[in-house]
N, C-alpha and C. Protein backbone atom coordinates (compact mmCIF):
# COMPACT_ATOMS: atom_id res chain seq x y z
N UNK A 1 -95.94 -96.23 -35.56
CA UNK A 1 -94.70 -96.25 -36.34
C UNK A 1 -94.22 -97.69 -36.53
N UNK A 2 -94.46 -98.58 -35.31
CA UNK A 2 -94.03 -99.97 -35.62
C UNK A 2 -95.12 -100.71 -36.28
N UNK A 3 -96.45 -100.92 -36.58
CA UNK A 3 -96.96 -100.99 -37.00
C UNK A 3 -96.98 -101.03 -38.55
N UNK A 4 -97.11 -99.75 -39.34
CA UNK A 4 -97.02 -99.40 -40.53
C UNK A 4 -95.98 -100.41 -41.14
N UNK A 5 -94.88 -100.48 -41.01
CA UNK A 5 -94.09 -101.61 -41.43
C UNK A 5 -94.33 -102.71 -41.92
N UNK A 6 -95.21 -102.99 -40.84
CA UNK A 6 -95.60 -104.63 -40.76
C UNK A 6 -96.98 -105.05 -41.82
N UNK A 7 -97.47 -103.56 -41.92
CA UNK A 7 -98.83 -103.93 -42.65
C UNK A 7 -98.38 -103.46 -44.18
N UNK A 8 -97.76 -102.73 -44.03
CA UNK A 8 -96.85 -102.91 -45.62
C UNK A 8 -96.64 -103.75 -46.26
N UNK A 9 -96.09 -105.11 -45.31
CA UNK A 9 -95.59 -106.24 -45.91
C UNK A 9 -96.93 -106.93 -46.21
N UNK A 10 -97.99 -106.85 -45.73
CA UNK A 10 -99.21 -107.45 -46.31
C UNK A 10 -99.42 -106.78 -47.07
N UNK A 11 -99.51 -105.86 -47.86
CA UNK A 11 -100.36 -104.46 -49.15
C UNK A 11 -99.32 -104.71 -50.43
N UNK A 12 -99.82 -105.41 -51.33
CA UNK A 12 -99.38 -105.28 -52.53
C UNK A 12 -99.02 -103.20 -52.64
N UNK A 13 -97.87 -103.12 -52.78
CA UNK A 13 -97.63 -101.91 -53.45
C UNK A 13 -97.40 -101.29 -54.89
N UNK A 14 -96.44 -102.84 -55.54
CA UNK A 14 -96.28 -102.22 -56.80
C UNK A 14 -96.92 -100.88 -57.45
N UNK A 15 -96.99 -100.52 -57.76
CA UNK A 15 -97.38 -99.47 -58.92
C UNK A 15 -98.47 -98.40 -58.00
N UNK A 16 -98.53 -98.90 -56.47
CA UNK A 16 -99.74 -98.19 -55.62
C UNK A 16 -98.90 -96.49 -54.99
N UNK A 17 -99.95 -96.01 -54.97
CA UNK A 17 -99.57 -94.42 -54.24
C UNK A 17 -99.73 -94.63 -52.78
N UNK A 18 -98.93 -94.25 -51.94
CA UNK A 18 -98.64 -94.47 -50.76
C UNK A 18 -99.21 -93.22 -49.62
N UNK A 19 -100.01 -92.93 -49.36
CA UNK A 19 -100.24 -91.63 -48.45
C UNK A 19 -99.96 -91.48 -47.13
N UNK A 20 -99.41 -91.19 -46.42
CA UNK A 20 -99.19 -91.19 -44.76
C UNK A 20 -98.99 -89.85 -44.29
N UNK A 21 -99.64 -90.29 -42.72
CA UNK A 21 -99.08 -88.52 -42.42
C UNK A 21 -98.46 -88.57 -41.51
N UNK A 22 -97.96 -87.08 -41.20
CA UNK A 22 -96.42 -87.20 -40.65
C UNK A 22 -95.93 -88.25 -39.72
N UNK A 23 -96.63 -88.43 -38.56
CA UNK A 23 -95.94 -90.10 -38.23
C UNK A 23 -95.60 -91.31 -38.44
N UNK A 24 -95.96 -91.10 -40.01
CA UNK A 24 -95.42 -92.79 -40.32
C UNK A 24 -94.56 -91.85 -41.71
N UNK A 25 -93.90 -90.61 -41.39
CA UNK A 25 -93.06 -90.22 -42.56
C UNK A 25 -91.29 -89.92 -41.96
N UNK A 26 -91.23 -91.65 -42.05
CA UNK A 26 -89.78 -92.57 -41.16
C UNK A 26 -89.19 -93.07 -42.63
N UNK A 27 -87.48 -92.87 -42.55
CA UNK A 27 -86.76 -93.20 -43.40
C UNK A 27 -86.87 -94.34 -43.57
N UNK A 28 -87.56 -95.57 -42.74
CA UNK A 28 -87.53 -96.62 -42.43
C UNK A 28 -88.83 -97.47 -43.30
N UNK A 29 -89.57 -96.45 -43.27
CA UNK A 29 -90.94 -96.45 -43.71
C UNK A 29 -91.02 -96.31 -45.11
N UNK A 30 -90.44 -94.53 -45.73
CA UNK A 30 -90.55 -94.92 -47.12
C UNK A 30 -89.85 -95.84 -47.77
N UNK A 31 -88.37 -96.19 -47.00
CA UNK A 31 -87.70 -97.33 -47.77
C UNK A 31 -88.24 -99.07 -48.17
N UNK A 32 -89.31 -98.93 -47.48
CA UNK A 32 -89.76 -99.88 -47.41
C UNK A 32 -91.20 -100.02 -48.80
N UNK A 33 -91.35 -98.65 -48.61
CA UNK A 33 -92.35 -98.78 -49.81
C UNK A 33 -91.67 -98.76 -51.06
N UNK A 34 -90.49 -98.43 -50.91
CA UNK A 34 -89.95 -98.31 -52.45
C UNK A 34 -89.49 -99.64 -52.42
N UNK A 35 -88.91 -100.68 -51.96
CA UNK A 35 -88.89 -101.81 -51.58
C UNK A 35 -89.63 -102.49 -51.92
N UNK A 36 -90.95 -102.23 -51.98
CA UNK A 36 -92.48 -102.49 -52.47
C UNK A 36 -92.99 -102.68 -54.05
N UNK A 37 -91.98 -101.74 -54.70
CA UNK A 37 -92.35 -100.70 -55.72
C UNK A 37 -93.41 -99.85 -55.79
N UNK A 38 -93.71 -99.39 -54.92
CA UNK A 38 -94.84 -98.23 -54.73
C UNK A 38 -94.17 -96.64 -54.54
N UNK A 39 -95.08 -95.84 -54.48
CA UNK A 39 -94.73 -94.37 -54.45
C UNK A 39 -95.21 -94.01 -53.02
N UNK A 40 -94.62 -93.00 -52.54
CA UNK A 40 -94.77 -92.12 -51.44
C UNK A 40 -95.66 -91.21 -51.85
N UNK A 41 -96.05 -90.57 -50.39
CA UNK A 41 -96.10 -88.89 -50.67
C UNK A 41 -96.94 -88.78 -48.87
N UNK A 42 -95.11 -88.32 -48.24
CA UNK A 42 -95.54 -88.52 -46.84
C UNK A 42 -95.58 -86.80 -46.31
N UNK A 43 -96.15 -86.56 -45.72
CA UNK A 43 -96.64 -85.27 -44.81
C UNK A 43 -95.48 -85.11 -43.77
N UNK A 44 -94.99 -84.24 -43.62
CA UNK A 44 -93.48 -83.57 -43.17
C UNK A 44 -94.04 -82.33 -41.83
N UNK A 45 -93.54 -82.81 -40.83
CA UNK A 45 -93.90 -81.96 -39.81
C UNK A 45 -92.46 -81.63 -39.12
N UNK A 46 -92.98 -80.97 -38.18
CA UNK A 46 -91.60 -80.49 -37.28
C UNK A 46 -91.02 -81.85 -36.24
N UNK A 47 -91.42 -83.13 -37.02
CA UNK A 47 -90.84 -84.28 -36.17
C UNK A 47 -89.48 -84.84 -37.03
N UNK A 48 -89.16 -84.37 -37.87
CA UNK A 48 -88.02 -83.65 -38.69
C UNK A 48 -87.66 -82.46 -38.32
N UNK A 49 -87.21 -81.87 -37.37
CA UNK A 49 -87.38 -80.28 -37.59
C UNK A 49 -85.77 -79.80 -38.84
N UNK A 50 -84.93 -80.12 -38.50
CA UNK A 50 -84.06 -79.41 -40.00
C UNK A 50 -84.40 -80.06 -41.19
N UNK A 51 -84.83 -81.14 -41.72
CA UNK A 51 -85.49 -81.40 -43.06
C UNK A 51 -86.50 -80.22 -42.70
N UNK A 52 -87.51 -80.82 -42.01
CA UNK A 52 -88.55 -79.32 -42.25
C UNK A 52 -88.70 -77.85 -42.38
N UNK A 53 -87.52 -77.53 -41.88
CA UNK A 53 -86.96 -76.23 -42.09
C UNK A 53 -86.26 -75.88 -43.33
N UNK A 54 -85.51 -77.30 -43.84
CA UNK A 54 -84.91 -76.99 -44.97
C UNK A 54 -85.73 -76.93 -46.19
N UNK A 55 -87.21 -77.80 -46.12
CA UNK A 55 -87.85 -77.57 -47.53
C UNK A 55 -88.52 -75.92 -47.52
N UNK A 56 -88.90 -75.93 -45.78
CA UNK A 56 -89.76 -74.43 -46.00
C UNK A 56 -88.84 -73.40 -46.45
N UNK A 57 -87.64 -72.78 -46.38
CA UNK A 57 -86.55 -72.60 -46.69
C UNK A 57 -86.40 -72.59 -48.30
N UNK A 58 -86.41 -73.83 -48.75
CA UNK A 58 -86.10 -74.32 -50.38
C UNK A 58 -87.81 -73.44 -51.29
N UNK A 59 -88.77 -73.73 -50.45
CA UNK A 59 -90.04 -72.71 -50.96
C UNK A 59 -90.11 -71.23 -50.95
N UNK A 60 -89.61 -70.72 -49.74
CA UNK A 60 -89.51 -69.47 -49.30
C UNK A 60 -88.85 -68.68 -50.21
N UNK A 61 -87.12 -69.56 -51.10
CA UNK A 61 -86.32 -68.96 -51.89
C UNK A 61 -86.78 -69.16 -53.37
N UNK A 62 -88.00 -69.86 -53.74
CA UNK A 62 -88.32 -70.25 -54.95
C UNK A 62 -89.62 -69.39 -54.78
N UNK A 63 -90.18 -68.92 -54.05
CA UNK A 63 -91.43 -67.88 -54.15
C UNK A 63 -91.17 -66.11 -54.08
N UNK A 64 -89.71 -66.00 -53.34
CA UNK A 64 -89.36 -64.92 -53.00
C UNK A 64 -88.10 -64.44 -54.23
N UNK A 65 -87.85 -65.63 -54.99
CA UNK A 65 -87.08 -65.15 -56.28
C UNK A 65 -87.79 -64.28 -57.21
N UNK A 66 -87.02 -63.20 -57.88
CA UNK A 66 -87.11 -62.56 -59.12
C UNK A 66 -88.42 -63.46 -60.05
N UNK A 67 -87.91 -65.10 -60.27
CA UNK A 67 -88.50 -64.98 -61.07
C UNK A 67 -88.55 -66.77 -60.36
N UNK A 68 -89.89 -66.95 -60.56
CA UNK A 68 -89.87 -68.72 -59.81
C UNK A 68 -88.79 -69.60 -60.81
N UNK A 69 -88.48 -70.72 -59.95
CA UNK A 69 -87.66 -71.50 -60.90
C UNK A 69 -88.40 -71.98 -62.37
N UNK A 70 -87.74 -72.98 -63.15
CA UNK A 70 -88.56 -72.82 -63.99
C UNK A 70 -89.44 -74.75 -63.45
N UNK A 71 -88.73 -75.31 -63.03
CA UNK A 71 -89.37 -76.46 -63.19
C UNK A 71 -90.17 -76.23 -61.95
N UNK A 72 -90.39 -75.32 -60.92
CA UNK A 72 -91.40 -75.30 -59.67
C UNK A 72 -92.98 -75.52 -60.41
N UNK A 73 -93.69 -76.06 -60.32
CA UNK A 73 -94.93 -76.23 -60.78
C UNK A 73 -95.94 -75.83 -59.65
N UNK A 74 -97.20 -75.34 -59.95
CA UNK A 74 -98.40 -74.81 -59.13
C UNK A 74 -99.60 -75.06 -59.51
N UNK A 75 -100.62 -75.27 -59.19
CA UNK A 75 -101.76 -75.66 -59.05
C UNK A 75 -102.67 -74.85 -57.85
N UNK A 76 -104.04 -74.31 -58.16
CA UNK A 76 -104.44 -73.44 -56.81
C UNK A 76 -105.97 -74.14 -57.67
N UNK A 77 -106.59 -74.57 -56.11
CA UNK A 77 -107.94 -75.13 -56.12
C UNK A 77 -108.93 -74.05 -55.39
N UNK A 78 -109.87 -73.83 -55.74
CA UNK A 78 -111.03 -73.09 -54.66
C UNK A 78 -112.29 -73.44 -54.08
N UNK A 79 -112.58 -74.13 -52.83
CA UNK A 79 -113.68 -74.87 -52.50
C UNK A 79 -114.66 -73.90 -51.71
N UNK A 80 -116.14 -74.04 -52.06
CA UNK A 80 -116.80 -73.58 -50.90
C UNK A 80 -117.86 -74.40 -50.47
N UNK A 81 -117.93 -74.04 -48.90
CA UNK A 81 -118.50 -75.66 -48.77
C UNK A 81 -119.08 -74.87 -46.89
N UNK A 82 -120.17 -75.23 -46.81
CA UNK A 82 -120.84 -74.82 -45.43
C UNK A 82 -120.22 -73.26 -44.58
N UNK A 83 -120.67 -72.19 -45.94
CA UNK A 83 -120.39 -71.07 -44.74
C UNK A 83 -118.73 -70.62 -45.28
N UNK A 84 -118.01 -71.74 -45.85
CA UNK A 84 -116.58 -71.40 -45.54
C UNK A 84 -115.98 -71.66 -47.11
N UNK A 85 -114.85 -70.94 -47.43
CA UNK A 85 -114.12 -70.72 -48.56
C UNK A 85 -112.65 -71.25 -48.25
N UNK A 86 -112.23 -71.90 -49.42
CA UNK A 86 -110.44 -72.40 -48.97
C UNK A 86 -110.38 -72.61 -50.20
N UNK A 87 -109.39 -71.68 -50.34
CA UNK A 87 -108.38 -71.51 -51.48
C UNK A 87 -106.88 -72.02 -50.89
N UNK A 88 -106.69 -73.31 -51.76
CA UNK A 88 -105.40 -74.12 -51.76
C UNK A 88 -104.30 -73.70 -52.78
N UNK A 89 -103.08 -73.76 -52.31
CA UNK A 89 -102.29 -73.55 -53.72
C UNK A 89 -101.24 -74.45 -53.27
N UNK A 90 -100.79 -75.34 -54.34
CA UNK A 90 -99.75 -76.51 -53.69
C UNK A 90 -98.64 -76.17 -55.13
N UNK A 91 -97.48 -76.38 -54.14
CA UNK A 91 -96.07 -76.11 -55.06
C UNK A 91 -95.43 -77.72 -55.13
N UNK A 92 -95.03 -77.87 -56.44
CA UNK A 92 -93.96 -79.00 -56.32
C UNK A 92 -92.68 -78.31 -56.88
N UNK A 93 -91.53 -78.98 -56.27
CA UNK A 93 -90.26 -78.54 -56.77
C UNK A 93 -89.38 -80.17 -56.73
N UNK A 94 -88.71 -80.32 -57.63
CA UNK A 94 -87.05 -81.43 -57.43
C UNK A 94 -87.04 -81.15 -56.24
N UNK A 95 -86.38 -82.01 -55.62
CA UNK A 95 -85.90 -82.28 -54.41
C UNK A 95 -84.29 -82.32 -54.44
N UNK A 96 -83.51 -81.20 -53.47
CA UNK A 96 -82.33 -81.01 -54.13
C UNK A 96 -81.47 -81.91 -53.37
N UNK A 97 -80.30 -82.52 -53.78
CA UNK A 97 -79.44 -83.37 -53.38
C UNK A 97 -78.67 -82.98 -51.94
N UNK A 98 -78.70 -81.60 -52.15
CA UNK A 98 -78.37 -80.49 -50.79
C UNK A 98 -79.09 -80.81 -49.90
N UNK A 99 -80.33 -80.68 -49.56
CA UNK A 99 -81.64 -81.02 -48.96
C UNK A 99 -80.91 -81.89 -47.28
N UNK A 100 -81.00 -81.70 -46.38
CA UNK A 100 -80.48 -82.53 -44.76
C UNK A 100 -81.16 -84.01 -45.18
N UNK A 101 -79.98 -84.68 -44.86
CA UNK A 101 -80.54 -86.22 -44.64
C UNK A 101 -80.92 -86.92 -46.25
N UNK A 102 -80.64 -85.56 -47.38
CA UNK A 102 -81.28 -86.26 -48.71
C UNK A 102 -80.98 -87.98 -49.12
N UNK A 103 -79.36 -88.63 -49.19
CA UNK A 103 -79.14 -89.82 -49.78
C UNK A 103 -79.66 -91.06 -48.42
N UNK A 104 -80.66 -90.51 -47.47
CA UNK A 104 -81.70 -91.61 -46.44
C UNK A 104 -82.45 -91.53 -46.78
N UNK A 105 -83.08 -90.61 -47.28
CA UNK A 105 -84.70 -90.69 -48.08
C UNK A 105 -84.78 -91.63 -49.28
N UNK A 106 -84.55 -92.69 -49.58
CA UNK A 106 -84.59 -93.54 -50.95
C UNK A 106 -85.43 -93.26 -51.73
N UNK A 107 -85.20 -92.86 -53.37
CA UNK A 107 -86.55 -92.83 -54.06
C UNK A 107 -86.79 -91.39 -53.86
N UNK A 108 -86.22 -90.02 -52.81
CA UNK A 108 -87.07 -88.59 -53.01
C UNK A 108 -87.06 -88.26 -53.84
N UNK A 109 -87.85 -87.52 -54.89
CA UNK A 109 -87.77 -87.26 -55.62
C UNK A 109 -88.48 -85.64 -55.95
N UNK A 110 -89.66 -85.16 -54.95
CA UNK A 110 -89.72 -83.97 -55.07
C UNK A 110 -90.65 -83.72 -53.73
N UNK A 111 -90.70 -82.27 -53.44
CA UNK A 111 -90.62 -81.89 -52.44
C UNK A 111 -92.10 -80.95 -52.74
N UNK A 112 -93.24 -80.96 -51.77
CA UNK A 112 -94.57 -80.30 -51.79
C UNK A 112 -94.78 -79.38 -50.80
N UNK A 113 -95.21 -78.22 -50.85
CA UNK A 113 -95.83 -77.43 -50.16
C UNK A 113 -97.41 -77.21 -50.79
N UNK A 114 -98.29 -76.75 -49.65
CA UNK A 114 -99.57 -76.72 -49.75
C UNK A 114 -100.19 -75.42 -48.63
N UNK A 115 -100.39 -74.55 -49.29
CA UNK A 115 -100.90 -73.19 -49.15
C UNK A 115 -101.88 -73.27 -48.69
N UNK A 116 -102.97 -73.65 -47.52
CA UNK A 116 -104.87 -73.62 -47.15
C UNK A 116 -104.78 -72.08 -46.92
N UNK A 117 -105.44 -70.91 -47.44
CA UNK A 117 -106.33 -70.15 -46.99
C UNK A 117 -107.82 -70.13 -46.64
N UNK A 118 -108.42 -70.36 -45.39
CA UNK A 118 -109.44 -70.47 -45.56
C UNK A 118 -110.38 -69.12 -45.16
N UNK A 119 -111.12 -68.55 -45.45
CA UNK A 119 -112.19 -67.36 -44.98
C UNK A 119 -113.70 -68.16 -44.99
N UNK A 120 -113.87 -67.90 -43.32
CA UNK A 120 -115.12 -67.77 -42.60
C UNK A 120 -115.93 -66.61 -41.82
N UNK A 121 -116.83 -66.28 -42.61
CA UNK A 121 -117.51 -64.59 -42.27
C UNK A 121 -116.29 -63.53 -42.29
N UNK A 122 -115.83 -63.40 -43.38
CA UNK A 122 -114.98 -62.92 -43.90
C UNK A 122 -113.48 -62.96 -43.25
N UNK A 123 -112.99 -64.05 -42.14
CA UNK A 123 -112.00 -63.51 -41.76
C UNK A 123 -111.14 -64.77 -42.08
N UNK A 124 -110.42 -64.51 -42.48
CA UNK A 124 -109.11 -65.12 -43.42
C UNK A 124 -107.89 -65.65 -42.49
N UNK A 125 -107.64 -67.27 -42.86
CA UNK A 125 -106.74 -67.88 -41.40
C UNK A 125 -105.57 -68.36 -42.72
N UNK A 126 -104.88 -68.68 -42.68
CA UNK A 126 -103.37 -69.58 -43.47
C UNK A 126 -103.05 -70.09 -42.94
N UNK A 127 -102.64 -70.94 -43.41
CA UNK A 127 -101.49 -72.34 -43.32
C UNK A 127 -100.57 -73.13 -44.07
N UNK A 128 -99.37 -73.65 -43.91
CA UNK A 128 -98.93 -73.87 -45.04
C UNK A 128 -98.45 -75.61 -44.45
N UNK A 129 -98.45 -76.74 -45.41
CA UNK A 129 -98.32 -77.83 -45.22
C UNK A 129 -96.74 -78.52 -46.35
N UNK A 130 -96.33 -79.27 -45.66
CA UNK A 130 -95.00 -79.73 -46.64
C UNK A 130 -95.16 -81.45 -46.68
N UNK A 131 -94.76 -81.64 -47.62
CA UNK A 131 -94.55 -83.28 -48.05
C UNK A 131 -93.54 -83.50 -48.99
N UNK A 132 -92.93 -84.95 -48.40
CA UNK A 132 -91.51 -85.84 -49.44
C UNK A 132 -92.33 -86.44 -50.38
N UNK A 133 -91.99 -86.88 -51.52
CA UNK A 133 -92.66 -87.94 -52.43
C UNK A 133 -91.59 -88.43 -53.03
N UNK A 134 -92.19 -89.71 -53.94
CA UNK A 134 -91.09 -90.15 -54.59
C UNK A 134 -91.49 -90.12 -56.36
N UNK A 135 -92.69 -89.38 -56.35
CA UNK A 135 -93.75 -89.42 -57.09
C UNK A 135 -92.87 -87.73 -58.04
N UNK A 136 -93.00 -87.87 -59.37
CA UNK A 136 -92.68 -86.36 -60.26
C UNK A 136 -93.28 -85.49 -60.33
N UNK A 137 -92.99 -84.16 -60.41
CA UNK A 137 -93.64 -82.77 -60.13
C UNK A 137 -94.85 -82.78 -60.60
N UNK A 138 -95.87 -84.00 -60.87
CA UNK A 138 -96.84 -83.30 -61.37
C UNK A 138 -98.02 -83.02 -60.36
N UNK A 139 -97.98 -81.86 -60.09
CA UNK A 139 -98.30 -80.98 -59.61
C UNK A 139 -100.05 -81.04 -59.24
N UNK A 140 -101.10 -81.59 -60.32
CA UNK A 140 -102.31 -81.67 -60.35
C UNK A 140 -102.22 -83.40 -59.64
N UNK A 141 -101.50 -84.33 -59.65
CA UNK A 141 -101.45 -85.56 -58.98
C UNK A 141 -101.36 -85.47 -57.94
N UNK A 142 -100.58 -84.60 -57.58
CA UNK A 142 -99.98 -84.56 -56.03
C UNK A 142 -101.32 -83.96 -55.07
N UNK A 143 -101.62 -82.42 -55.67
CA UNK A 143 -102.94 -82.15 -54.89
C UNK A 143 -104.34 -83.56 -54.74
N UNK A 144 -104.19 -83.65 -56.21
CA UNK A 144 -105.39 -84.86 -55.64
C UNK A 144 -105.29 -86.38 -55.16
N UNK A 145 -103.66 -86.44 -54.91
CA UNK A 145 -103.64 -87.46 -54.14
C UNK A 145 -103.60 -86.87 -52.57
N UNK A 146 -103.20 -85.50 -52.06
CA UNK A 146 -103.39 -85.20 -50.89
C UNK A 146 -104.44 -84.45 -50.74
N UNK A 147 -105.71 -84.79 -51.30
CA UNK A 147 -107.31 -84.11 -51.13
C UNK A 147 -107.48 -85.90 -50.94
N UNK A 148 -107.33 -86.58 -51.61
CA UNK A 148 -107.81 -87.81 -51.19
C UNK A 148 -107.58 -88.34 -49.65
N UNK A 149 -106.32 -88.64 -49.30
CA UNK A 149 -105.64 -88.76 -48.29
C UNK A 149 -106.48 -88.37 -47.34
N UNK A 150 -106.72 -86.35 -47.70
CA UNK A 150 -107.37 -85.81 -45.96
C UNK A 150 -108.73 -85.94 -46.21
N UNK A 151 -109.38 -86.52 -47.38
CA UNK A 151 -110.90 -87.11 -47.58
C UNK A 151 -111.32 -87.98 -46.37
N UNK A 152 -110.50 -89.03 -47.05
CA UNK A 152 -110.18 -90.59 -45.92
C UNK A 152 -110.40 -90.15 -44.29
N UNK A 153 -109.13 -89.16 -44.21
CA UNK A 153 -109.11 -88.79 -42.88
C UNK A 153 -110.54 -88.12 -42.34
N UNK A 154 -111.32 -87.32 -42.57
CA UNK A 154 -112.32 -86.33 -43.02
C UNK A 154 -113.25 -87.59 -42.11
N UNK A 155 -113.29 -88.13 -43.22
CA UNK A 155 -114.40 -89.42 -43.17
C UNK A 155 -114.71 -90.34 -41.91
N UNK A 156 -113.11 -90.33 -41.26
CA UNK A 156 -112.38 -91.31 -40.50
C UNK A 156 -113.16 -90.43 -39.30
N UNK A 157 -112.58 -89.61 -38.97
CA UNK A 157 -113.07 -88.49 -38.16
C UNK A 157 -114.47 -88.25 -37.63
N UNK A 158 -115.04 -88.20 -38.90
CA UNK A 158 -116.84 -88.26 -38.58
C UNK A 158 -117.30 -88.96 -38.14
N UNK A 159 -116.82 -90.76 -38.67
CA UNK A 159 -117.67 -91.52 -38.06
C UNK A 159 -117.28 -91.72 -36.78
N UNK A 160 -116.39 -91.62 -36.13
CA UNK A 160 -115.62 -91.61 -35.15
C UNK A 160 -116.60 -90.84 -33.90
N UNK A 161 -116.75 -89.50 -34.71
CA UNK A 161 -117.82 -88.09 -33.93
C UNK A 161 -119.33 -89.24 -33.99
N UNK A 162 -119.49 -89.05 -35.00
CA UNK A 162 -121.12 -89.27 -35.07
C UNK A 162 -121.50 -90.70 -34.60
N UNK A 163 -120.79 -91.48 -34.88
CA UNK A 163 -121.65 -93.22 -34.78
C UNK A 163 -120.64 -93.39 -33.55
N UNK A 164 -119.49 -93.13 -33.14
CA UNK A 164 -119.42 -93.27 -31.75
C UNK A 164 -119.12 -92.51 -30.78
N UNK A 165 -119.70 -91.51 -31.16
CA UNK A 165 -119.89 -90.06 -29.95
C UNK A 165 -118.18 -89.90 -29.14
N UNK A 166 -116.90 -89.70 -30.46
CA UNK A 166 -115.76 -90.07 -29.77
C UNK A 166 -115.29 -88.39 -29.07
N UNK A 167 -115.79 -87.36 -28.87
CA UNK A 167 -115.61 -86.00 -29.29
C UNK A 167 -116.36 -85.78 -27.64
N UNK A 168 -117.51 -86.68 -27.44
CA UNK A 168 -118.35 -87.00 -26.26
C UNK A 168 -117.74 -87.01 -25.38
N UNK A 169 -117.01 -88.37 -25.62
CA UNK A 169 -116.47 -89.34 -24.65
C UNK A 169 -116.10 -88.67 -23.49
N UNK A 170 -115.84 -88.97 -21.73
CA UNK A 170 -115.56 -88.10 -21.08
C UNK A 170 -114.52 -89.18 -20.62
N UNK A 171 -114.31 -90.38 -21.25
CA UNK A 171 -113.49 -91.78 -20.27
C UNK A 171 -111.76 -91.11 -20.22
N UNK A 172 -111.60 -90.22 -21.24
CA UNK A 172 -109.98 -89.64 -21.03
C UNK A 172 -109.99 -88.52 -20.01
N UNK A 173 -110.98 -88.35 -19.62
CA UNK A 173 -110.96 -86.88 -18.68
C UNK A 173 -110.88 -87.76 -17.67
């Protein structure tokens, strides 16, 4: 968290998309990228817990309405890939002024949820993921800037497993 700050100030941001996940998604943090002129689009966990409650909340009443709002936008991707199926569906909505903590968030501008169903030998798991941005509902940007994001991570991960046996390791036990 102290970190991220500091390497900000080295990263040209202007006009750059900003990805982080939930621990570097600090009021302190996006203000700084907008500061930057760059865009957000930070991953929202229960280290917020009433923001986080309040967007799942703000989804729950925009999926469970009569009729979805009209500006909620959707997008649903379907991957299959070793054995396994995941069907994504990611919502953007405005980010409402109501929203806990909204005029500290500088720059929010809309609010993401992200639907993973995945089925392996037929048995079917869910999950649902939330993110701030400062970035506009569009809806097909947002998924593929957060398929990129958990690419990176993906990637990060492997070599981590494979070229240094980190999954091995027994030095934390």
């Amino acid at each position: 968290i102290t970190a991220i700050p500091l390497l900000l100030e080295l990263l040209a941001q202007k006009g750059a998309n900003v990805t982080i996940h939930a621990m570097g998604c600090q009021k302190e943090i996006q203000a700084k990228i907008e500061d930057g002129e760059g865009d957000d689009l930070l991953a929202l966990k229960d280290n917020h817990p009433t923001l986080c409650e309040a967007v799942r909340e703000e989804f729950t009443a925009a999926l469970e309405a009569d009729s979805p709002p009209a500006e909620m936008r959707k997008h649903t991707t379907v991957e299959v890939s070793r054995g396994r199926e995941e069907r994504r569906e990611y919502f953007a909505l405005p980010a409402p002024k109501s929203l806990p903590g909204f005029a500290d968030w500088v720059g929010l501008t809309t609010l993401v949820m992200v639907i993973r169903i995945t089925t392996i030998g037929g048995v079917e798991k869910g999950e649902a993921s939330y993110y701030l941005s400062s970035l506009p509902t569009k809806v097909r940007k947002l998924a593929k800037l957060i398929r990129q994001h958990w690419s990176i991570e993906s990637q990060l991960h492997w070599v981590l497993d494979v070229t240094f046996t980190e999954d091995a390791s027994r030095i934390r036990k």
